[in-house]
C-alpha atoms as a PDB file:
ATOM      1  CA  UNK A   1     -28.790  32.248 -39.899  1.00  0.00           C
ATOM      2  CA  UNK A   2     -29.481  34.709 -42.475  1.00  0.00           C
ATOM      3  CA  UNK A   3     -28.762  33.181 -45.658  1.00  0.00           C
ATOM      4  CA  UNK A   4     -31.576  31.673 -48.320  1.00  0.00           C
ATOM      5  CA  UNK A   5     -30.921  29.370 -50.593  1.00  0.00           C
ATOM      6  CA  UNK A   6     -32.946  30.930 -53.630  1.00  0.00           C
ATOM      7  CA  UNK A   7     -30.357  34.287 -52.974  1.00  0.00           C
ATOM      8  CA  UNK A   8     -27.843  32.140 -52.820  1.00  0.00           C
ATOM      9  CA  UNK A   9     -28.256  30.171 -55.897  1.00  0.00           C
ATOM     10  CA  UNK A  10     -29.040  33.755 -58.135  1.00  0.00           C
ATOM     11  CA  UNK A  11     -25.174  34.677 -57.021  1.00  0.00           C
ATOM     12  CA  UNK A  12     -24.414  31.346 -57.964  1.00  0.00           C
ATOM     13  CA  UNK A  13     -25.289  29.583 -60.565  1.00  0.00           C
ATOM     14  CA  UNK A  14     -23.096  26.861 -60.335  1.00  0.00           C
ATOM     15  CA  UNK A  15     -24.815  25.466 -56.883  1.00  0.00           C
ATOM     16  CA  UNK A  16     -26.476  21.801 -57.068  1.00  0.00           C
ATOM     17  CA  UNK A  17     -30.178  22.055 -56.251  1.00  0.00           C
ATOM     18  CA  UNK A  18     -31.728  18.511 -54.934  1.00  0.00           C
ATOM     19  CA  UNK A  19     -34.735  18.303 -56.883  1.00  0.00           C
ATOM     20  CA  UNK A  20     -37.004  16.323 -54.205  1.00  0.00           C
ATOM     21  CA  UNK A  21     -39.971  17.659 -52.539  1.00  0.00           C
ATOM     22  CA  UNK A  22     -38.628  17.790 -49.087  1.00  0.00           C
ATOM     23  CA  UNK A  23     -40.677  18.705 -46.252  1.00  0.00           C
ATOM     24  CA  UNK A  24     -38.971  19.940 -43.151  1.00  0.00           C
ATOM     25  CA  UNK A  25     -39.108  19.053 -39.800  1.00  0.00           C
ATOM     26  CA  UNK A  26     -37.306  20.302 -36.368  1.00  0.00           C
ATOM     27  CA  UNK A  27     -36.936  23.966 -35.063  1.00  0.00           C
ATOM     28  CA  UNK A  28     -34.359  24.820 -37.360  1.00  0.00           C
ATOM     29  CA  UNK A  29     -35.908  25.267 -40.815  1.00  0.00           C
ATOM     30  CA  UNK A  30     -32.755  26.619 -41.959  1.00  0.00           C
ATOM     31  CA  UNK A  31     -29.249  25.123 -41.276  1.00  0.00           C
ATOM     32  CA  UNK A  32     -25.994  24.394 -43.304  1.00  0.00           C
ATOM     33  CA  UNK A  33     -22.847  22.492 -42.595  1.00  0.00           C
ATOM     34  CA  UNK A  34     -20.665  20.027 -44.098  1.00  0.00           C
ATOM     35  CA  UNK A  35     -21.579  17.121 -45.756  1.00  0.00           C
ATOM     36  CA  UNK A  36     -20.884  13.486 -43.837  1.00  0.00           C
ATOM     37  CA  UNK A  37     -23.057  10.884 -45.763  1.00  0.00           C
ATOM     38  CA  UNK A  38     -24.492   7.286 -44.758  1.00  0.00           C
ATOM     39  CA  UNK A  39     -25.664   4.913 -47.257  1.00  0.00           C
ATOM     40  CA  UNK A  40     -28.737   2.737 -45.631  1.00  0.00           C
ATOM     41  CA  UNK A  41     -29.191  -0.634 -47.323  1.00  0.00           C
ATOM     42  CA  UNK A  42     -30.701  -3.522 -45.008  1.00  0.00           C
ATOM     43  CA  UNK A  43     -31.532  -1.848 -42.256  1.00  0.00           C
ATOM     44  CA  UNK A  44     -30.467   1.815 -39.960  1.00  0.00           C
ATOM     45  CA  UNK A  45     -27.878  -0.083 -38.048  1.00  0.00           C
ATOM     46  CA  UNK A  46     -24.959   2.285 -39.813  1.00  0.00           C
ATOM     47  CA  UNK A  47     -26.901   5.715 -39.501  1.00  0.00           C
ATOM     48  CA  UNK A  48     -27.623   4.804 -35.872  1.00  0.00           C
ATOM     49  CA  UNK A  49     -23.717   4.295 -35.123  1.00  0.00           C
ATOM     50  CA  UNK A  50     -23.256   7.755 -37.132  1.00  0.00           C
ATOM     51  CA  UNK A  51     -25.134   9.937 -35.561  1.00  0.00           C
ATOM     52  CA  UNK A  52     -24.097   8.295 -32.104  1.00  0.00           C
ATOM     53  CA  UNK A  53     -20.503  10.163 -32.965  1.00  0.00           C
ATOM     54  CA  UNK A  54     -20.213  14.033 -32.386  1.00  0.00           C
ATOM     55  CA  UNK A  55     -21.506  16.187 -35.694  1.00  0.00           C
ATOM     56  CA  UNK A  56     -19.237  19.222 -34.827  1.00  0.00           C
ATOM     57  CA  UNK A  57     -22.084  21.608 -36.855  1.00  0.00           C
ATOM     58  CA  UNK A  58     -22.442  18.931 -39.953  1.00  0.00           C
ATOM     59  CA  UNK A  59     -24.776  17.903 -41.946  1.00  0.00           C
ATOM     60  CA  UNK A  60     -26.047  14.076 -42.287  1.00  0.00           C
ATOM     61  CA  UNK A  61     -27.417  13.197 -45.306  1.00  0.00           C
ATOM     62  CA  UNK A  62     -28.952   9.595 -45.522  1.00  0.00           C
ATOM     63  CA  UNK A  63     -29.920   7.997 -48.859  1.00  0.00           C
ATOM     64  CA  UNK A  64     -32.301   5.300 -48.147  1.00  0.00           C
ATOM     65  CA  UNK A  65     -34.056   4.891 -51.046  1.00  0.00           C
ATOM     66  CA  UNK A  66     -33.124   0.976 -50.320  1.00  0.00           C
ATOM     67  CA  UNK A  67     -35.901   0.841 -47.261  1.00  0.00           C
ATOM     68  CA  UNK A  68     -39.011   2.531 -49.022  1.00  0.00           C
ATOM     69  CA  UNK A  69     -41.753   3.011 -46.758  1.00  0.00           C
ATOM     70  CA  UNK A  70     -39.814   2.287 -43.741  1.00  0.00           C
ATOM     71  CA  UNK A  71     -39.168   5.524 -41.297  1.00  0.00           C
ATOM     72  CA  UNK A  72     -34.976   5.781 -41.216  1.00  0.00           C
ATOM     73  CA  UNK A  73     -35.303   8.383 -38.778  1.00  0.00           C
ATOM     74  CA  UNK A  74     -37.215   9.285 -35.600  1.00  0.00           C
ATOM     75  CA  UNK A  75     -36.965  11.078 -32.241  1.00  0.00           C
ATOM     76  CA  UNK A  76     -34.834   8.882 -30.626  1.00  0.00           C
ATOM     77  CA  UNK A  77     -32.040   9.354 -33.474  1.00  0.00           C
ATOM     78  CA  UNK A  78     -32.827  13.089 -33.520  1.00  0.00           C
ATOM     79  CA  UNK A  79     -32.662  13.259 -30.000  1.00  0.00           C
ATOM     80  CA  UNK A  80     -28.990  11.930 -30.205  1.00  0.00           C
ATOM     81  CA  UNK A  81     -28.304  14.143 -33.460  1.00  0.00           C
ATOM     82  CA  UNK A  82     -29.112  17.407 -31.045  1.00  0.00           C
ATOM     83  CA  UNK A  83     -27.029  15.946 -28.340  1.00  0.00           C
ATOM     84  CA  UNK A  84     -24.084  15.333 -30.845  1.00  0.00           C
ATOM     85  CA  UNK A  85     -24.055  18.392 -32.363  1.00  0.00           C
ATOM     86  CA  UNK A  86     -25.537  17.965 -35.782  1.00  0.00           C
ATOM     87  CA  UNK A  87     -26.612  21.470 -37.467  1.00  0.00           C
ATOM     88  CA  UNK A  88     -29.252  19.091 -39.744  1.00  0.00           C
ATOM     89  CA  UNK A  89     -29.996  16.108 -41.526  1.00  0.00           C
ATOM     90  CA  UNK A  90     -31.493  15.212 -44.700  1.00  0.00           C
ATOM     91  CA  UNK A  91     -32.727  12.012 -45.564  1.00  0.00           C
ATOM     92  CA  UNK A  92     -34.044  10.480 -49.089  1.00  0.00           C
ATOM     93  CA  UNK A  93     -36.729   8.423 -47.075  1.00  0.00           C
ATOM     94  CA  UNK A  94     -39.327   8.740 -44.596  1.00  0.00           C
ATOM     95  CA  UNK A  95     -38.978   9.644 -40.674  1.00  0.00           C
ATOM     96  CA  UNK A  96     -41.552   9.195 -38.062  1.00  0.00           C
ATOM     97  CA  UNK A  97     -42.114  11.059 -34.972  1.00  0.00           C
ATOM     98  CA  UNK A  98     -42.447  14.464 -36.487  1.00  0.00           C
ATOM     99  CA  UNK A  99     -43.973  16.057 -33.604  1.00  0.00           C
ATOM    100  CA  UNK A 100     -41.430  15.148 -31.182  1.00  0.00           C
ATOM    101  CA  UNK A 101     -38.831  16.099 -33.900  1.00  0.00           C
ATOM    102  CA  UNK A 102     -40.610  19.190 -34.417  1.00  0.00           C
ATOM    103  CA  UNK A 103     -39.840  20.574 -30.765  1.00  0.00           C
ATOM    104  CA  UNK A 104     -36.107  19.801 -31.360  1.00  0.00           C
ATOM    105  CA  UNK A 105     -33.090  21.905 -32.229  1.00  0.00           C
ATOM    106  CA  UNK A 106     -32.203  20.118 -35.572  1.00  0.00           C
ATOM    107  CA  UNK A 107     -32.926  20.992 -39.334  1.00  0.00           C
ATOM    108  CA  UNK A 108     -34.505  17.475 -40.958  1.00  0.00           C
ATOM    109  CA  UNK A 109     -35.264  17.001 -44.408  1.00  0.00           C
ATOM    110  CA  UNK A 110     -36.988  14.131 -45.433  1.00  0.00           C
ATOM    111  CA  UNK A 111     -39.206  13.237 -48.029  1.00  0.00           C
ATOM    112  CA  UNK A 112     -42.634  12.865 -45.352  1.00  0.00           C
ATOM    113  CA  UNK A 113     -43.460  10.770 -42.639  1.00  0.00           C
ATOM    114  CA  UNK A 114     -44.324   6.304 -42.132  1.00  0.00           C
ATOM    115  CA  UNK A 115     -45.299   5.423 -38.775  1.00  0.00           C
ATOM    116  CA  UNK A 116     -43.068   1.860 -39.588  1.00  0.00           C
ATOM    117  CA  UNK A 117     -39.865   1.588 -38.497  1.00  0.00           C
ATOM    118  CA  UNK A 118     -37.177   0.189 -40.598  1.00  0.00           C
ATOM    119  CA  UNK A 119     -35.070  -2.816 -38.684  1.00  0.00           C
ATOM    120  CA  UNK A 120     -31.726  -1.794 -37.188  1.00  0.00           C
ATOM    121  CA  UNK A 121     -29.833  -4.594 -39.864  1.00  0.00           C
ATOM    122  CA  UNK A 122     -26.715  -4.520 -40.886  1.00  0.00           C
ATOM    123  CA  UNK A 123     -24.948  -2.899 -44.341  1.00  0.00           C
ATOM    124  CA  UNK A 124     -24.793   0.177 -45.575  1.00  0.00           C
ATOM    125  CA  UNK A 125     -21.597   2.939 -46.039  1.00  0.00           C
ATOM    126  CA  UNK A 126     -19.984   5.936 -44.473  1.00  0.00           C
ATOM    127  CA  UNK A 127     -18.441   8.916 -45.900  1.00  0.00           C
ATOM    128  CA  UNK A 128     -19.540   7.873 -49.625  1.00  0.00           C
ATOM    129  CA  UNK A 129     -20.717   9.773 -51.972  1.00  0.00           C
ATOM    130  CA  UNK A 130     -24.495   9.512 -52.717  1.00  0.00           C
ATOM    131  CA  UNK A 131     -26.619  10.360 -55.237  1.00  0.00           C
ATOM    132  CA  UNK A 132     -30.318  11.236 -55.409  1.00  0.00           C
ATOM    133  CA  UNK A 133     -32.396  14.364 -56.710  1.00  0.00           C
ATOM    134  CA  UNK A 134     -30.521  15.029 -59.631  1.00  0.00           C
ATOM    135  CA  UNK A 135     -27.075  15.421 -57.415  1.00  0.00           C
ATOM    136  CA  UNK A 136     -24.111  14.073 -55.754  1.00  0.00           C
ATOM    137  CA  UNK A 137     -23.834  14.586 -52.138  1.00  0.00           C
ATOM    138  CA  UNK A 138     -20.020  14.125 -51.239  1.00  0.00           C
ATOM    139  CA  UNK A 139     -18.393  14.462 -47.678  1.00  0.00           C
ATOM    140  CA  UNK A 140     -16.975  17.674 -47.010  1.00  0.00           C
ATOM    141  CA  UNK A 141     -19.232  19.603 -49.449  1.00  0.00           C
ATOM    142  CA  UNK A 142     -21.267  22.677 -48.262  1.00  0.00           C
ATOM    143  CA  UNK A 143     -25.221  21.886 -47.837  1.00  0.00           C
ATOM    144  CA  UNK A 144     -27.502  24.623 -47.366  1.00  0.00           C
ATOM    145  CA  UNK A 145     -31.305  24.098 -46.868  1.00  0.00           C
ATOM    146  CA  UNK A 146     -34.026  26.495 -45.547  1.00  0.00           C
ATOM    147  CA  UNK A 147     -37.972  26.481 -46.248  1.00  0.00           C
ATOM    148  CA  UNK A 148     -37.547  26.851 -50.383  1.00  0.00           C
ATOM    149  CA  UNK A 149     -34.935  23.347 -50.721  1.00  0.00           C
ATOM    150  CA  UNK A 150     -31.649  21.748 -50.259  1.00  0.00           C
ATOM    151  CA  UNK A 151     -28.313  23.068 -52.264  1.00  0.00           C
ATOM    152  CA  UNK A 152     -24.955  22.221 -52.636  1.00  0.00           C
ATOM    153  CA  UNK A 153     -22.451  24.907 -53.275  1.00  0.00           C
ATOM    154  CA  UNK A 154     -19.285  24.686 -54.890  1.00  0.00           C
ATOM    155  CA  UNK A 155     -15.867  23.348 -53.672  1.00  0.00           C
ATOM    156  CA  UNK A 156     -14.719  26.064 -51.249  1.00  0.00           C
ATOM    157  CA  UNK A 157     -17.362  28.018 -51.325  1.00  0.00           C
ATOM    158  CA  UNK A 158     -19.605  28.687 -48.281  1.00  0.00           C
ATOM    159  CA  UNK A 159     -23.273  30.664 -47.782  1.00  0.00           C
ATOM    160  CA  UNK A 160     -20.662  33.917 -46.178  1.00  0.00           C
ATOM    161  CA  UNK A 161     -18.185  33.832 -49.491  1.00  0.00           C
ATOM    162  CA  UNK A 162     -21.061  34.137 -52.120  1.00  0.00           C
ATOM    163  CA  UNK A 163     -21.854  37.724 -52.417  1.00  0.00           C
ATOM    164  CA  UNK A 164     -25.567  38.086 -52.490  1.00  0.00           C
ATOM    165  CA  UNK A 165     -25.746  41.593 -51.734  1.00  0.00           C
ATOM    166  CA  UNK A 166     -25.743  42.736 -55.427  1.00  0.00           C
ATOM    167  CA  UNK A 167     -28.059  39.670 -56.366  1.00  0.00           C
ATOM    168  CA  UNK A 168     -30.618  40.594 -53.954  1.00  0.00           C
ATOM    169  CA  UNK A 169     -30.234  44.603 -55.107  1.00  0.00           C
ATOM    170  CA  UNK A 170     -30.458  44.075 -58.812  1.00  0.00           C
ATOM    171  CA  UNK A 171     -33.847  42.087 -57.983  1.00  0.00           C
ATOM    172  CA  UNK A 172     -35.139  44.941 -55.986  1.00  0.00           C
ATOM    173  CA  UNK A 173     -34.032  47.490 -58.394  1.00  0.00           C
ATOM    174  CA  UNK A 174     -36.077  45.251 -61.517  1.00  0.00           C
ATOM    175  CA  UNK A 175     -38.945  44.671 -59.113  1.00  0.00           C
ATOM    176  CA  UNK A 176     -39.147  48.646 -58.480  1.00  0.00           C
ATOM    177  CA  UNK A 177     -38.817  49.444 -61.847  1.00  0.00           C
ATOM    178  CA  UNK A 178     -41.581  46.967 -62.815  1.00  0.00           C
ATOM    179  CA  UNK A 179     -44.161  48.600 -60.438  1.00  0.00           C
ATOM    180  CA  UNK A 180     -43.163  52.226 -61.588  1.00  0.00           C
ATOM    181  CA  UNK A 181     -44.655  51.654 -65.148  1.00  0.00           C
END
């Protein structure tokens, strides 16, 4: 893919930028899809039955800010995310197993690693929309994340409609003139 989300949000302005410190995990540093959203709140049960469907290129994004210091995801969960299809997943929580994660095909987000699992329980929501790092995640909105963060763009927009071309020249063209004097 060979969009960035810093280009993307100079073209536009009006893209959501999660303000967490995300670190990234899995082969695919960058990845975008549509938004699908799990709420966690006594235990992973729900995410696990989510990512057990097929992802057709989405994006999950799991707020468990409910379990802190629990992991919400690991490498068996990822394993099943590659296997179904999911372009990425960000999570407002902790995973484990990064270095089996890391050698997957799958974009994760997350905000570090816990070697502690959090219990499989039971509770939690599908498909509604979450909030956390200064934005709303809603199903069916566009997510983009790469190295630099996680955005949102706006309704009907995707990373190929937002011309970045000009963006990217007038920022060359500045930086060029800066060095000439």
């Amino acid at each position: 893919m060979s969009f960035k989300t810093a280009d993307l949000c100079d073209a536009c302005p009006e893209a959501q930028v999660c303000e967490l410190p995300f670190a990234g995990f899995g082969r695919r540093r960058t990845f975008a899809g549509a938004v699908r959203t799990v709420r966690c709140v006594n235990g992973i049960g729900v995410l696990r039955d989510l990512v057990n469907q097929p992802g057709h290129g989405q994006v999950l994004v799991v707020d468990g800010a409910a379990l802190a210091w629990h992991a919400l995801f690991g490498d068996v969960m990822a394993g099943l995310a590659v296997r179904n299809g999911w372009a990425g997943v960000v999570v407002n929580g902790w995973i484990r197993d990064s270095a089996e994660i890391d050698a997957m095909d799958l974009g994760v987000k997350a905000l570090g690693t816990v070697p502690r699992r959090a219990g499989l329980g039971s509770g939690g929501e599908v498909d509604v929309p979450v909030h956390f790092g200064g934005i709303t995640f809603t199903p069916g909105a566009r997510l983009v994340a790469d190295a630099d963060g996680v955005i949102v763009l706006p309704a009907g927009q995707t990373e190929s409609t937002i011309a970045v071309a000009d963006v990217v020249a007038a920022t060359a063209a500045y930086a060029a003139g800066n060095a000439a004097r």
